[in-house]
N, C-alpha and C. Protein backbone atom coordinates (compact mmCIF):
# COMPACT_ATOMS: atom_id res chain seq x y z
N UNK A 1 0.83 -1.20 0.00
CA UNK A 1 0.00 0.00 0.00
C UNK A 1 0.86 1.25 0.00
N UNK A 2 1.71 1.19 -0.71
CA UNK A 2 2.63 2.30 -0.45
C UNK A 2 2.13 3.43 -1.23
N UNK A 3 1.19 3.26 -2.24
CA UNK A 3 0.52 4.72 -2.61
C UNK A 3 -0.42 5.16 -2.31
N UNK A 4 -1.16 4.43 -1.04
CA UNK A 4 -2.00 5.43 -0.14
C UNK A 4 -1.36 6.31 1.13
N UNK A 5 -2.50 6.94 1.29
CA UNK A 5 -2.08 7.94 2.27
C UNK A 5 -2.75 8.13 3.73
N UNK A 6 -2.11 8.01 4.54
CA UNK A 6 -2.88 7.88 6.04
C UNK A 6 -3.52 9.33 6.49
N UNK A 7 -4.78 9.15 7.16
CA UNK A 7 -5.17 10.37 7.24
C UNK A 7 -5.85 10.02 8.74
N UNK A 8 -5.68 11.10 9.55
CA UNK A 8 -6.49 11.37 10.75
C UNK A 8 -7.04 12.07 11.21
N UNK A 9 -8.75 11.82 11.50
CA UNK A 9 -9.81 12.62 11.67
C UNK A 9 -9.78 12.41 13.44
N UNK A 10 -9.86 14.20 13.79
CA UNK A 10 -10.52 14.33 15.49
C UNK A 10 -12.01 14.45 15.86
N UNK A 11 -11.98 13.77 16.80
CA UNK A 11 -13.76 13.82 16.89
C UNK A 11 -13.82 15.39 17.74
N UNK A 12 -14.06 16.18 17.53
CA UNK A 12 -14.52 17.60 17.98
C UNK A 12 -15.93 18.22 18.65
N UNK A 13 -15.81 18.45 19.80
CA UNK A 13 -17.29 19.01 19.53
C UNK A 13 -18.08 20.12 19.13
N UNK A 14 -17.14 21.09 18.56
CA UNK A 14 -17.77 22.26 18.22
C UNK A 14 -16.87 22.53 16.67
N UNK A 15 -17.57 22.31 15.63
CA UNK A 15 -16.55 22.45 14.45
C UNK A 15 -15.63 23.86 14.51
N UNK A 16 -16.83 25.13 14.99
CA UNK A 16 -16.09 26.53 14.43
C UNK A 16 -15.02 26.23 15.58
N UNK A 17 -15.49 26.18 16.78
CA UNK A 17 -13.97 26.06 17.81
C UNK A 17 -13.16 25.26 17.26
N UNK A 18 -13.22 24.30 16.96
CA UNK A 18 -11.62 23.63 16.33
C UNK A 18 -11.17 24.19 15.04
N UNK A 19 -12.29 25.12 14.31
CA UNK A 19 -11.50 25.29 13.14
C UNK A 19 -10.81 26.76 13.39
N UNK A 20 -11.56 27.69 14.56
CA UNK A 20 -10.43 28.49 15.64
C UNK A 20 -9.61 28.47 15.94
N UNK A 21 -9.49 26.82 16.65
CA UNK A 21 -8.16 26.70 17.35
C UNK A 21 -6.93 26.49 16.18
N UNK A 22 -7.08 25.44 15.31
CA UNK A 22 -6.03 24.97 14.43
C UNK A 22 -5.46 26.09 13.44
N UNK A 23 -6.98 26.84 12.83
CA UNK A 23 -6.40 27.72 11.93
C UNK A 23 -5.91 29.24 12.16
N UNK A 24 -6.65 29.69 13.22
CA UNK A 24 -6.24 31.03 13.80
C UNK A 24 -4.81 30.95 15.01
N UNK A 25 -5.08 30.31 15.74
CA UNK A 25 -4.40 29.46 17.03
C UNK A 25 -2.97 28.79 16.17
N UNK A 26 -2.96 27.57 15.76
CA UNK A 26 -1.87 27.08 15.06
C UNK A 26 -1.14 26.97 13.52
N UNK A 27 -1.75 28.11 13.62
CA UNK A 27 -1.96 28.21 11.65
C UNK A 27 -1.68 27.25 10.75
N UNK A 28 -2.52 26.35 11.04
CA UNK A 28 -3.06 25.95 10.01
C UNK A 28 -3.84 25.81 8.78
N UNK A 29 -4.12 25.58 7.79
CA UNK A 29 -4.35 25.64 6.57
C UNK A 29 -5.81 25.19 6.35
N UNK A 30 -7.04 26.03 6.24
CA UNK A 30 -8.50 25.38 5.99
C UNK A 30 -8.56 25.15 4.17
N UNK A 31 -8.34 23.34 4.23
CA UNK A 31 -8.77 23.06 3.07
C UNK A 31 -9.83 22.74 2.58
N UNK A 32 -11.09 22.27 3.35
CA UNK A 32 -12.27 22.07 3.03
C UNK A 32 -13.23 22.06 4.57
N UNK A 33 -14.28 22.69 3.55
CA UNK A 33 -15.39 22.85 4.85
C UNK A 33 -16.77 22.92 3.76
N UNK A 34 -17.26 21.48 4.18
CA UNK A 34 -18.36 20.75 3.25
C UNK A 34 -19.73 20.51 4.44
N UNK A 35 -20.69 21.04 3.99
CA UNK A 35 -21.80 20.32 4.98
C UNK A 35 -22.59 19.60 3.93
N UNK A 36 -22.82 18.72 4.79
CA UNK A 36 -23.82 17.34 4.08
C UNK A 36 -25.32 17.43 5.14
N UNK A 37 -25.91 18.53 5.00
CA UNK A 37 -27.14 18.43 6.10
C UNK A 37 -28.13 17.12 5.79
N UNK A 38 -27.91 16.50 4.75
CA UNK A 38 -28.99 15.29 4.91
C UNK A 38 -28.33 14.40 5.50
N UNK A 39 -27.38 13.76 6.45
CA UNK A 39 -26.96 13.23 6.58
C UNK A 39 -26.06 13.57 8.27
N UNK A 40 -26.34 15.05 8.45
CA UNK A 40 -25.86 15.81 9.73
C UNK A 40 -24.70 15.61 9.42
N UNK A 41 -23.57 15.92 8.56
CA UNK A 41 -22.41 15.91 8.84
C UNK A 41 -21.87 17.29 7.86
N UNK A 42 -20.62 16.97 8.50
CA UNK A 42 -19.50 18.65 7.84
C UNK A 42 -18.06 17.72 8.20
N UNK A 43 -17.75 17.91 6.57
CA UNK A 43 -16.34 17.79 6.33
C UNK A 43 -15.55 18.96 6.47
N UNK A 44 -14.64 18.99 7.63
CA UNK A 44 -13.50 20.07 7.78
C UNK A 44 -11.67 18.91 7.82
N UNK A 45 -11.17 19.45 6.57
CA UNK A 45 -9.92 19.32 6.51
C UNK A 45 -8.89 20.47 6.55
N UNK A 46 -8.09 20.09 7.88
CA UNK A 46 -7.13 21.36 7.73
C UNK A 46 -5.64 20.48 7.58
N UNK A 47 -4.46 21.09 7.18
CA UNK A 47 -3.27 20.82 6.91
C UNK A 47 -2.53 21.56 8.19
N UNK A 48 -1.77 21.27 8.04
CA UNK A 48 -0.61 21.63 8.95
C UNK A 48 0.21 22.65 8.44
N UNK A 49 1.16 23.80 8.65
CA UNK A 49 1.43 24.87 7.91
C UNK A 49 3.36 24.03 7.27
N UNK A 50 3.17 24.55 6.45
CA UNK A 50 5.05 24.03 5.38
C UNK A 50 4.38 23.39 4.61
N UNK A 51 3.04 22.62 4.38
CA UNK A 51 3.06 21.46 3.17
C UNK A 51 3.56 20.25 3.17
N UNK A 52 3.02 19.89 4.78
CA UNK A 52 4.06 18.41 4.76
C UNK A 52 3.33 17.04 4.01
N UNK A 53 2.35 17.71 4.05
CA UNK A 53 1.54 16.16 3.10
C UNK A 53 -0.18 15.84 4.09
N UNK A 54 0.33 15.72 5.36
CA UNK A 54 -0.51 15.16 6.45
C UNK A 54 -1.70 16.06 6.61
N UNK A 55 -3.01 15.34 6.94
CA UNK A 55 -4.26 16.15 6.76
C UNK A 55 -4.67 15.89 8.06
N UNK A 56 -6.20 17.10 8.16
CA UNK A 56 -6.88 16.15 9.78
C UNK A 56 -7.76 16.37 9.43
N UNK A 57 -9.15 15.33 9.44
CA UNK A 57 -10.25 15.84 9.35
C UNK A 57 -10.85 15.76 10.61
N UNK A 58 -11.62 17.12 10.97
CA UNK A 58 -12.59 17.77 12.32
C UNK A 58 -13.72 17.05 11.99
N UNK A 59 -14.32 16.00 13.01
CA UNK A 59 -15.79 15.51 12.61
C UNK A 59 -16.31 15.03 14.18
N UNK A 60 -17.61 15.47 14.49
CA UNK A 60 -18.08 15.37 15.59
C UNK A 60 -18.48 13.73 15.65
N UNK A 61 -18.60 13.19 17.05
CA UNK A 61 -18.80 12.14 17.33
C UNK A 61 -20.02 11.22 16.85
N UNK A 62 -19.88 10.10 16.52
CA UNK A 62 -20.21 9.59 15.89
C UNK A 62 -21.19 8.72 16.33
N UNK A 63 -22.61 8.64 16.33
CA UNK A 63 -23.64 8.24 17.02
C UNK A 63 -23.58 6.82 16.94
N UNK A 64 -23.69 5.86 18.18
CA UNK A 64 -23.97 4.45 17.84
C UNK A 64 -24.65 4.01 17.01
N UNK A 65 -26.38 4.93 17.04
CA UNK A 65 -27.01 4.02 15.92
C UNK A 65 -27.01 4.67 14.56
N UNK A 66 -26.39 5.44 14.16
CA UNK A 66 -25.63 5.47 13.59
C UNK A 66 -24.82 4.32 12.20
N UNK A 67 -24.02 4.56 13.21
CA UNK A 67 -22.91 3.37 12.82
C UNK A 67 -22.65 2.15 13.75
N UNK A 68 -23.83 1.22 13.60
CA UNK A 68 -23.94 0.28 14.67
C UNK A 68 -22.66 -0.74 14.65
N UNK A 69 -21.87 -1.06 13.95
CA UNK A 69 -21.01 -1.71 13.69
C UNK A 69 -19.63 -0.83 14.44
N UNK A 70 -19.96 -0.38 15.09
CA UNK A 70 -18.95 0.67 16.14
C UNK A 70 -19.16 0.09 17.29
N UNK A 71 -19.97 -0.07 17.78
CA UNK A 71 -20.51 -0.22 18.91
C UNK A 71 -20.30 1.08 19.85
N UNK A 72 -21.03 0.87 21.04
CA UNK A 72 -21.40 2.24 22.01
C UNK A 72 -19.64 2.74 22.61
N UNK A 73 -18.98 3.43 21.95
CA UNK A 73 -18.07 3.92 22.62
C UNK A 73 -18.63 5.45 22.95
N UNK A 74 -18.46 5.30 24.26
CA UNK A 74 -18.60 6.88 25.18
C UNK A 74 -17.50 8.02 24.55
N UNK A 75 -18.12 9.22 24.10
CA UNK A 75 -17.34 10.07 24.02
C UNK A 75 -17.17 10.11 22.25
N UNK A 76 -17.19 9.06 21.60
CA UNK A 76 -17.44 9.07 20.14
C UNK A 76 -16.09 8.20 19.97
N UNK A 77 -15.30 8.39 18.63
CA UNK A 77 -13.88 8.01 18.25
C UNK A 77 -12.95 8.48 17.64
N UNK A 78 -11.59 8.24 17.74
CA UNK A 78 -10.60 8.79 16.77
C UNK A 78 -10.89 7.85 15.43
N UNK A 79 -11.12 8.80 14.68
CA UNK A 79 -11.34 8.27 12.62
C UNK A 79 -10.19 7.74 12.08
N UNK A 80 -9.66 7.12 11.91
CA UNK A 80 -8.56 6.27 10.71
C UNK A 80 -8.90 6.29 9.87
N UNK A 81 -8.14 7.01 8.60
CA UNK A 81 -8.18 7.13 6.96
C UNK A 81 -7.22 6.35 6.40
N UNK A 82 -7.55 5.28 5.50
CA UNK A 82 -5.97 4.98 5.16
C UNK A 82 -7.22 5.06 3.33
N UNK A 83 -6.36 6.35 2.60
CA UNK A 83 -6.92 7.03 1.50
C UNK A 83 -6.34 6.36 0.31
N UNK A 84 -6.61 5.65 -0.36
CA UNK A 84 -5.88 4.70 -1.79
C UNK A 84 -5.81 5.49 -2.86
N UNK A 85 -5.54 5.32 -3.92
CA UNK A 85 -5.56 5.39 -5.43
C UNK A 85 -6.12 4.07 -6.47
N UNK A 86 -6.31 2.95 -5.16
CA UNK A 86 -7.04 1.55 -5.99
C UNK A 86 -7.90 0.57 -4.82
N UNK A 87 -8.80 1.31 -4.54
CA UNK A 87 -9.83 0.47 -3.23
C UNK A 87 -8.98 -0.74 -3.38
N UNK A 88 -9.77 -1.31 -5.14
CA UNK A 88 -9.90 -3.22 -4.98
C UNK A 88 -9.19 -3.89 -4.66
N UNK A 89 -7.47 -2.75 -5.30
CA UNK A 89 -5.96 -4.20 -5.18
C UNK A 89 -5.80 -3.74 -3.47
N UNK A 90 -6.26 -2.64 -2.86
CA UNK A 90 -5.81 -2.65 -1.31
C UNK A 90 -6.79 -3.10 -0.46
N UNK A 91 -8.29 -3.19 -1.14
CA UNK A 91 -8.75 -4.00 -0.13
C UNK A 91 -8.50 -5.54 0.18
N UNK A 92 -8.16 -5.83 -1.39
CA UNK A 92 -7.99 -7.66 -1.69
C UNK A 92 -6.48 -8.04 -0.68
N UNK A 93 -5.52 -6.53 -0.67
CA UNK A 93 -4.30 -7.20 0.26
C UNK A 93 -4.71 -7.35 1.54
N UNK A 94 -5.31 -6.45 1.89
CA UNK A 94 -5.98 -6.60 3.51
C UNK A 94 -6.40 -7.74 3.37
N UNK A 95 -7.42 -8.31 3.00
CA UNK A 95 -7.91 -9.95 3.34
C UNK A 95 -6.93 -10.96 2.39
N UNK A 96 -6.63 -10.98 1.63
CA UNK A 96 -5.12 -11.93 1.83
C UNK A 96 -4.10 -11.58 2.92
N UNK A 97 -4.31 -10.78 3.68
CA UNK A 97 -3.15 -10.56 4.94
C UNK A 97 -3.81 -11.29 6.04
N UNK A 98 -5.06 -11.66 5.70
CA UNK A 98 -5.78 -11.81 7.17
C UNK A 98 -6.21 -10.44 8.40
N UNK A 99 -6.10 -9.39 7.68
CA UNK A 99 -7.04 -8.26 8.36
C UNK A 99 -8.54 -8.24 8.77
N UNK A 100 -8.67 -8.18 9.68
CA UNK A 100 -10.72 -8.19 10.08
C UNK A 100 -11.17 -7.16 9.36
N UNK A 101 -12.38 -7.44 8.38
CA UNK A 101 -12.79 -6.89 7.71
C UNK A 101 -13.97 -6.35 8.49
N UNK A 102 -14.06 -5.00 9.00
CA UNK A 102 -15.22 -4.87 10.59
C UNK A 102 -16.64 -4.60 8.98
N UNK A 103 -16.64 -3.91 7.93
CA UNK A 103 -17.99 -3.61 7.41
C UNK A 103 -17.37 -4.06 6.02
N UNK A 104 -18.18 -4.47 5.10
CA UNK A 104 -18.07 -4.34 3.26
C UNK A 104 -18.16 -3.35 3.04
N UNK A 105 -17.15 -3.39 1.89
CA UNK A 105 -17.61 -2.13 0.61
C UNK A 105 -18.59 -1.71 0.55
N UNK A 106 -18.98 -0.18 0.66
CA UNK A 106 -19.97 0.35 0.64
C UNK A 106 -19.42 1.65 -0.54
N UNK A 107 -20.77 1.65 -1.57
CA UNK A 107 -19.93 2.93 -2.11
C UNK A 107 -21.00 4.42 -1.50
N UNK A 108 -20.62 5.40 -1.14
CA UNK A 108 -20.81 6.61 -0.53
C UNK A 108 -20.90 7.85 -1.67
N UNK A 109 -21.26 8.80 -1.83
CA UNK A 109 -21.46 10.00 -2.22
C UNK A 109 -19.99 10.52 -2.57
N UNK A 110 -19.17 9.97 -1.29
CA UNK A 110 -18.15 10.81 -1.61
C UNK A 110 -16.88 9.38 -1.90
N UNK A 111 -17.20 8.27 -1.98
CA UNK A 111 -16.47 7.31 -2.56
C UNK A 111 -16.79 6.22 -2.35
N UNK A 112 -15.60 5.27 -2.73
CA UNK A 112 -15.60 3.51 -1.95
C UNK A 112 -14.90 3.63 -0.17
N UNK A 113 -15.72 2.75 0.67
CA UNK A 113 -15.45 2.70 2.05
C UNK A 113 -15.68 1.27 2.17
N UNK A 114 -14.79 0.84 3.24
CA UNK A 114 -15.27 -0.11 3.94
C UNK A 114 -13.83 -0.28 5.24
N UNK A 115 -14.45 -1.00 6.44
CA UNK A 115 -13.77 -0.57 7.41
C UNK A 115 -13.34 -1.75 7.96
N UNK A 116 -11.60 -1.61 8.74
CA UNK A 116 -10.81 -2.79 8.87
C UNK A 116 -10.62 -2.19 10.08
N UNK A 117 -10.06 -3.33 10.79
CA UNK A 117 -9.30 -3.08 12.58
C UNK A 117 -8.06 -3.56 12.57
N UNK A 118 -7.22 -2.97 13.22
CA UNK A 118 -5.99 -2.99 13.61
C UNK A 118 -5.51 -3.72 14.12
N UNK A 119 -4.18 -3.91 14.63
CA UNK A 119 -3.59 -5.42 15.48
C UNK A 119 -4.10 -4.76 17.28
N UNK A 120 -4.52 -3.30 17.07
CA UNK A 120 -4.68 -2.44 18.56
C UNK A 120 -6.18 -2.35 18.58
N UNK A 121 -6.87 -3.14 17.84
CA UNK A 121 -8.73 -3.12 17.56
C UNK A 121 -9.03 -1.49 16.96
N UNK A 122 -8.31 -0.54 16.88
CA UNK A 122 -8.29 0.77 16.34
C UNK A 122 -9.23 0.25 14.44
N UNK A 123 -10.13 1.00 14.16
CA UNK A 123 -11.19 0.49 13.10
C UNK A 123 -10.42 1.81 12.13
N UNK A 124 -10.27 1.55 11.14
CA UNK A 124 -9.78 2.31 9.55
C UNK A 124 -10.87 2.52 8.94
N UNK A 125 -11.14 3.30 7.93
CA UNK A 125 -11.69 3.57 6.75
C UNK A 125 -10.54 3.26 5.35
N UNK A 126 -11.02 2.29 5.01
CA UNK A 126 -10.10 2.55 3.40
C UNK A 126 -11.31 2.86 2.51
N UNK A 127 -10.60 3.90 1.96
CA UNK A 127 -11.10 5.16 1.74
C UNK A 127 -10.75 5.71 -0.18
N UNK A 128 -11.32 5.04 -1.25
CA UNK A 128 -11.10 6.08 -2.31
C UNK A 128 -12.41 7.09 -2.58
N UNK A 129 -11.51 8.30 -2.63
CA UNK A 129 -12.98 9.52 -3.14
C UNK A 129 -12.91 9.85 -4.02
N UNK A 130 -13.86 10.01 -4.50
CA UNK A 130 -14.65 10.14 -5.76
C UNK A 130 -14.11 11.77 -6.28
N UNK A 131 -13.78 11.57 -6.84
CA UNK A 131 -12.41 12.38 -7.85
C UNK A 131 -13.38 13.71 -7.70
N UNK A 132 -14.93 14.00 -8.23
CA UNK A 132 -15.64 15.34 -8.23
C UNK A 132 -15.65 15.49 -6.66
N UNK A 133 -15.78 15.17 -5.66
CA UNK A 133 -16.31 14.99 -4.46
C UNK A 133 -15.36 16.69 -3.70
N UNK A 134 -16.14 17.52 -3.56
CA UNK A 134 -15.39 18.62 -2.97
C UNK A 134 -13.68 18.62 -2.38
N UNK A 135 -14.01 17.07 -1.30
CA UNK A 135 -12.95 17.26 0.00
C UNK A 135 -11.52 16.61 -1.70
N UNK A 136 -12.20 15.82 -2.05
CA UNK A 136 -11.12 14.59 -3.06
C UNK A 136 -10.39 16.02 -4.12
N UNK A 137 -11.19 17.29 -3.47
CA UNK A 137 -10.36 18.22 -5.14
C UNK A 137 -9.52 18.93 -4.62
N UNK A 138 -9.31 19.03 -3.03
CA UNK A 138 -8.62 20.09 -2.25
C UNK A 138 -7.62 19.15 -1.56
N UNK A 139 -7.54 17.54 -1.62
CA UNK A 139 -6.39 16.89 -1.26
C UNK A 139 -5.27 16.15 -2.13
């Protein structure tokens, strides 16, 4: 998988305050700020300032029912992105590696998803977006 890219989303509870703190506070870089109101969500990606590559996406906690395949964690979760250039050949290495496959392929609005766990039970998104998809034109 060496031509994807790892990405890490904070669960936040107030988007404008974190996008306060990072971009006014640590100057950081606002690359996208997407609301999806049918769906209650807002994509905020900020960068880090020099251009080092590394992204974060700001996304509030994530309701059990929801995403029942989470199960009830208090407080919501830290998001794992691991972002491809080829879902199929990186999802097919994950299960020839023997990775837990926690959900199937699902395709989304804003790409292909489906979600794996870690050797630390920590749950991923592998993640290709859909090339028009706002956040996919600003990363």
């Amino acid at each position: 998988m060496k031509q994807s890219i790892a990405h890490i989303a904070l669960v936040v509870r107030d988007y404008d305050e974190a996008i306060e703190f990072y971009v006014n506070t640590l100057g950081f870089e606002l690359l996208d700020d997407t609301c999806q109101p049918e769906q209650d969500k807002r994509w905020v990606v900020v960068a880090p300032p020099g251009g080092s590559g590394a992204t974060i996406l700001l996304a509030r906690a994530s309701q059990p029912e929801q995403e029942d395949f989470i199960g009830n964690q208090a407080g919501g979760r830290v998001f794992l992105f691991l972002n491809t250039d080829d879902f199929w050949r990186d999802y097919e290495r994950l299960k020839e590696k023997g990775v837990r496959i926690v959900r199937e392929p699902k395709q989304q609005d804003y790409g292909m998803v489906a979600v794996f766990a870690d050797l630390y039970g920590n749950l991923w998104d592998l993640l290709q977006l859909n090339p028009d998809h706002p956040i996919a034109r600003r990363l």
